[in-house]
Protein backbone atom coordinates (compact mmCIF):
# COMPACT_ATOMS: atom_id res chain seq x y z
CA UNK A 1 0.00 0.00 0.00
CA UNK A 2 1.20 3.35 -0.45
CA UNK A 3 -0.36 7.00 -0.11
CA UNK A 4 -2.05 6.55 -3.41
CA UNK A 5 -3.83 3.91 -2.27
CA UNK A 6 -7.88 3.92 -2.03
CA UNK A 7 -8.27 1.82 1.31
CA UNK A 8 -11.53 0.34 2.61
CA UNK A 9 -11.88 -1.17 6.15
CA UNK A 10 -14.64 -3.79 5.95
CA UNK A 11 -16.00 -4.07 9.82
CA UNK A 12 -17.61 -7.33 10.98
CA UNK A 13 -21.08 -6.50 12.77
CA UNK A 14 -20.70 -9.05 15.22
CA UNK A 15 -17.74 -8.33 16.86
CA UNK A 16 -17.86 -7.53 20.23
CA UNK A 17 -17.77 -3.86 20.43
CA UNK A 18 -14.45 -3.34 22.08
CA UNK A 19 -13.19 -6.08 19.99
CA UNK A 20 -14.48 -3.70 17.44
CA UNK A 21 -12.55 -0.50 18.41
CA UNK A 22 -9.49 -2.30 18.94
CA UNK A 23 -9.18 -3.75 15.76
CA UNK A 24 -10.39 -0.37 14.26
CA UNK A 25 -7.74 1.78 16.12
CA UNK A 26 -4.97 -1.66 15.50
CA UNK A 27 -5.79 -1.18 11.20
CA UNK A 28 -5.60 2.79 11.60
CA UNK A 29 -2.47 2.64 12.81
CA UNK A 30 -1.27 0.43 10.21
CA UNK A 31 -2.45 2.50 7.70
CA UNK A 32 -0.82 5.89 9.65
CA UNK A 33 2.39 3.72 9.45
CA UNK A 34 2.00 3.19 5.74
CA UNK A 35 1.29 6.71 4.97
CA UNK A 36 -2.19 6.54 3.79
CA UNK A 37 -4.00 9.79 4.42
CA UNK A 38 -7.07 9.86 6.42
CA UNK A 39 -8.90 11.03 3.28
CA UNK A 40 -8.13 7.98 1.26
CA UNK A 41 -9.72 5.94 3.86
CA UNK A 42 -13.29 4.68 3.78
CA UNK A 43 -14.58 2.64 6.79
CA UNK A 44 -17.25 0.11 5.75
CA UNK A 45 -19.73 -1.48 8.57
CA UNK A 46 -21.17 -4.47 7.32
CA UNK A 47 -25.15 -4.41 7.34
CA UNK A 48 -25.88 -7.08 10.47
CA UNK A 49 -28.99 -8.61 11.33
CA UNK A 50 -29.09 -6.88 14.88
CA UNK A 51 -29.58 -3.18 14.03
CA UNK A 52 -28.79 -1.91 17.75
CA UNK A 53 -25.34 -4.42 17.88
CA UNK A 54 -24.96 -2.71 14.45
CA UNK A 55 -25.13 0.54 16.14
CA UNK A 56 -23.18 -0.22 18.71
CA UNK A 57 -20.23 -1.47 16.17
CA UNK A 58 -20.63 1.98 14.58
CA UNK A 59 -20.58 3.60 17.46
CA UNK A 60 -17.78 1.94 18.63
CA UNK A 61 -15.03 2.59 15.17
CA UNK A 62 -16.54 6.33 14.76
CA UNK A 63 -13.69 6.83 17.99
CA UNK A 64 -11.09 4.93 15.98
CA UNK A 65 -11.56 6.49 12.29
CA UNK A 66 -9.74 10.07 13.01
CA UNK A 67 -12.50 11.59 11.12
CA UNK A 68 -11.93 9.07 8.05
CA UNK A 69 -14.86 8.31 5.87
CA UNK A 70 -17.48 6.27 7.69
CA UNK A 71 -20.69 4.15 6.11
CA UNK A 72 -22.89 2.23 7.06
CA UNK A 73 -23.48 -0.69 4.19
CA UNK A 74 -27.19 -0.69 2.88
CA UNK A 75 -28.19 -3.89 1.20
CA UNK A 76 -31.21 -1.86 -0.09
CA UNK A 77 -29.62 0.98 -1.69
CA UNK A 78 -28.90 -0.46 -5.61
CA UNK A 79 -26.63 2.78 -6.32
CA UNK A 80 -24.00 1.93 -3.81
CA UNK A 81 -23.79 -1.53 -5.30
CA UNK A 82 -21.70 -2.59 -7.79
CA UNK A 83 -21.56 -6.28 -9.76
CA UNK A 84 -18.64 -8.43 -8.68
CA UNK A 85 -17.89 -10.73 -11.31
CA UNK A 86 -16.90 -14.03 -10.18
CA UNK A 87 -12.88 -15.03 -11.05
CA UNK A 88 -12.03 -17.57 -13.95
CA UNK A 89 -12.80 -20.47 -12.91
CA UNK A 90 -15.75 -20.36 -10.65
CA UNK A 91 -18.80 -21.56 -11.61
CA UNK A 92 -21.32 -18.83 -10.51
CA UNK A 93 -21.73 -15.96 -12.12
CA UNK A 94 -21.68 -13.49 -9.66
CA UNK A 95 -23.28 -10.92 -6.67
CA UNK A 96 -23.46 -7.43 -5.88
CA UNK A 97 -20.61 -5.69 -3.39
CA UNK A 98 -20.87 -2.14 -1.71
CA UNK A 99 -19.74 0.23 -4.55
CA UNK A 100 -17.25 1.48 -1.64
CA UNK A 101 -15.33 -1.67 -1.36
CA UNK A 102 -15.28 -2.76 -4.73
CA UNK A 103 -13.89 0.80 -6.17
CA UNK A 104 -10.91 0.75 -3.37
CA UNK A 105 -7.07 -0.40 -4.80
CA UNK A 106 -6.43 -1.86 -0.86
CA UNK A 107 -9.38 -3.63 1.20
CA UNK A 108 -9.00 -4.92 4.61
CA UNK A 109 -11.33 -7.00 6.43
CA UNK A 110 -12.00 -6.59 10.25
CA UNK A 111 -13.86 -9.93 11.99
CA UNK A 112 -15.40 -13.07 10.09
CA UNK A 113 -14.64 -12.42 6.53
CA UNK A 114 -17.63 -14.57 5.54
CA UNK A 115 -19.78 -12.72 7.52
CA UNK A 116 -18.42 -8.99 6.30
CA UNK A 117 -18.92 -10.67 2.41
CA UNK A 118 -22.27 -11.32 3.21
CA UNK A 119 -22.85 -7.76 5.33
CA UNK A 120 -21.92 -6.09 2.46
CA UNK A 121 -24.06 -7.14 -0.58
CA UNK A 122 -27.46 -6.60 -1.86
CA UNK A 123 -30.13 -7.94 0.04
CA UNK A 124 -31.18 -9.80 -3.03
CA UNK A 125 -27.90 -11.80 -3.22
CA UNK A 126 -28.82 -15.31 -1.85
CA UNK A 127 -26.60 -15.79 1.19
CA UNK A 128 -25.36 -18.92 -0.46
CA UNK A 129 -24.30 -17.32 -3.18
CA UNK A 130 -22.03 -14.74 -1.64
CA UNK A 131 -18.49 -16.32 0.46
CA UNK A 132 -15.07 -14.90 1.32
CA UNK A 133 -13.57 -14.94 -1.89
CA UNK A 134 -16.08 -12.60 -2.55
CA UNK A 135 -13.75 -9.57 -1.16
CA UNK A 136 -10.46 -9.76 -2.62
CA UNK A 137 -9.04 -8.72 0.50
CA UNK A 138 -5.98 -7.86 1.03
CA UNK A 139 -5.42 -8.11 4.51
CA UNK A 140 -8.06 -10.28 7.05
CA UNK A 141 -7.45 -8.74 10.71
CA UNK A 142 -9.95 -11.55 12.34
């Protein structure tokens, strides 16, 4: 990575919320250390099934961003997705990724990276359509 660099932090709604912050504030520094500028940062918060955990995830990597870029995914919202074609190889065809995540050069994952892949796609996507390989991360902090 280098200053460049588009970076999005993909943030597992199901960590425990201190597990949260510390991971958040643990990838921040990283990224301090290899000169990425707060504005090239975009923090991602994986849409979760328990809105007020979800909340509390948000609530918890707002403290940890340094006044970053900070969204919460919404499966609903079909102009903040984008189609993620599938790599050679793989037999389906497809799903739709936040527009966020799939535009960034660097991604990092924070928690469960099957549960981030499937926080941040289109409602619509069948869960068992969407895994890990989904992200193309780059790094998995888990």
């Amino acid at each position: 990575m280098n200053s460049d660099d588009l970076v999005a932090i993909a943030v597992d709604p199901t960590l425990p919320r201190r597990r949260a912050a510390a991971a958040a504030r643990e990838a921040a520094a990283a990224l301090d250390d290899a000169g990425i500028p707060i504005r090239r940062r975009c923090w991602i918060i994986a849409a979760g099934a328990d809105d007020a955990r979800t909340a509390r995830i948000v609530a918890a990597v707002a403290d940890s961003v340094d006044g970053a870029r900070l969204i919460l995914h919404d499966p609903h919202e079909p102009d903040d997705l984008i189609f993620q074609r599938r790599l050679p190889g793989q037999r389906r065809g497809g799903v739709y990724l936040n527009a966020d995540w799939i535009s960034a050069s660097a991604r990092i994952v924070i928690g469960n990276a099957e549960t981030v892949a499937r926080g941040l796609c289109g409602f619509f996507n069948p869960p068992e359509s969407v895994d890990a390989n989904d992200l193309d991360a780059d790094l998995v902090l888990d």
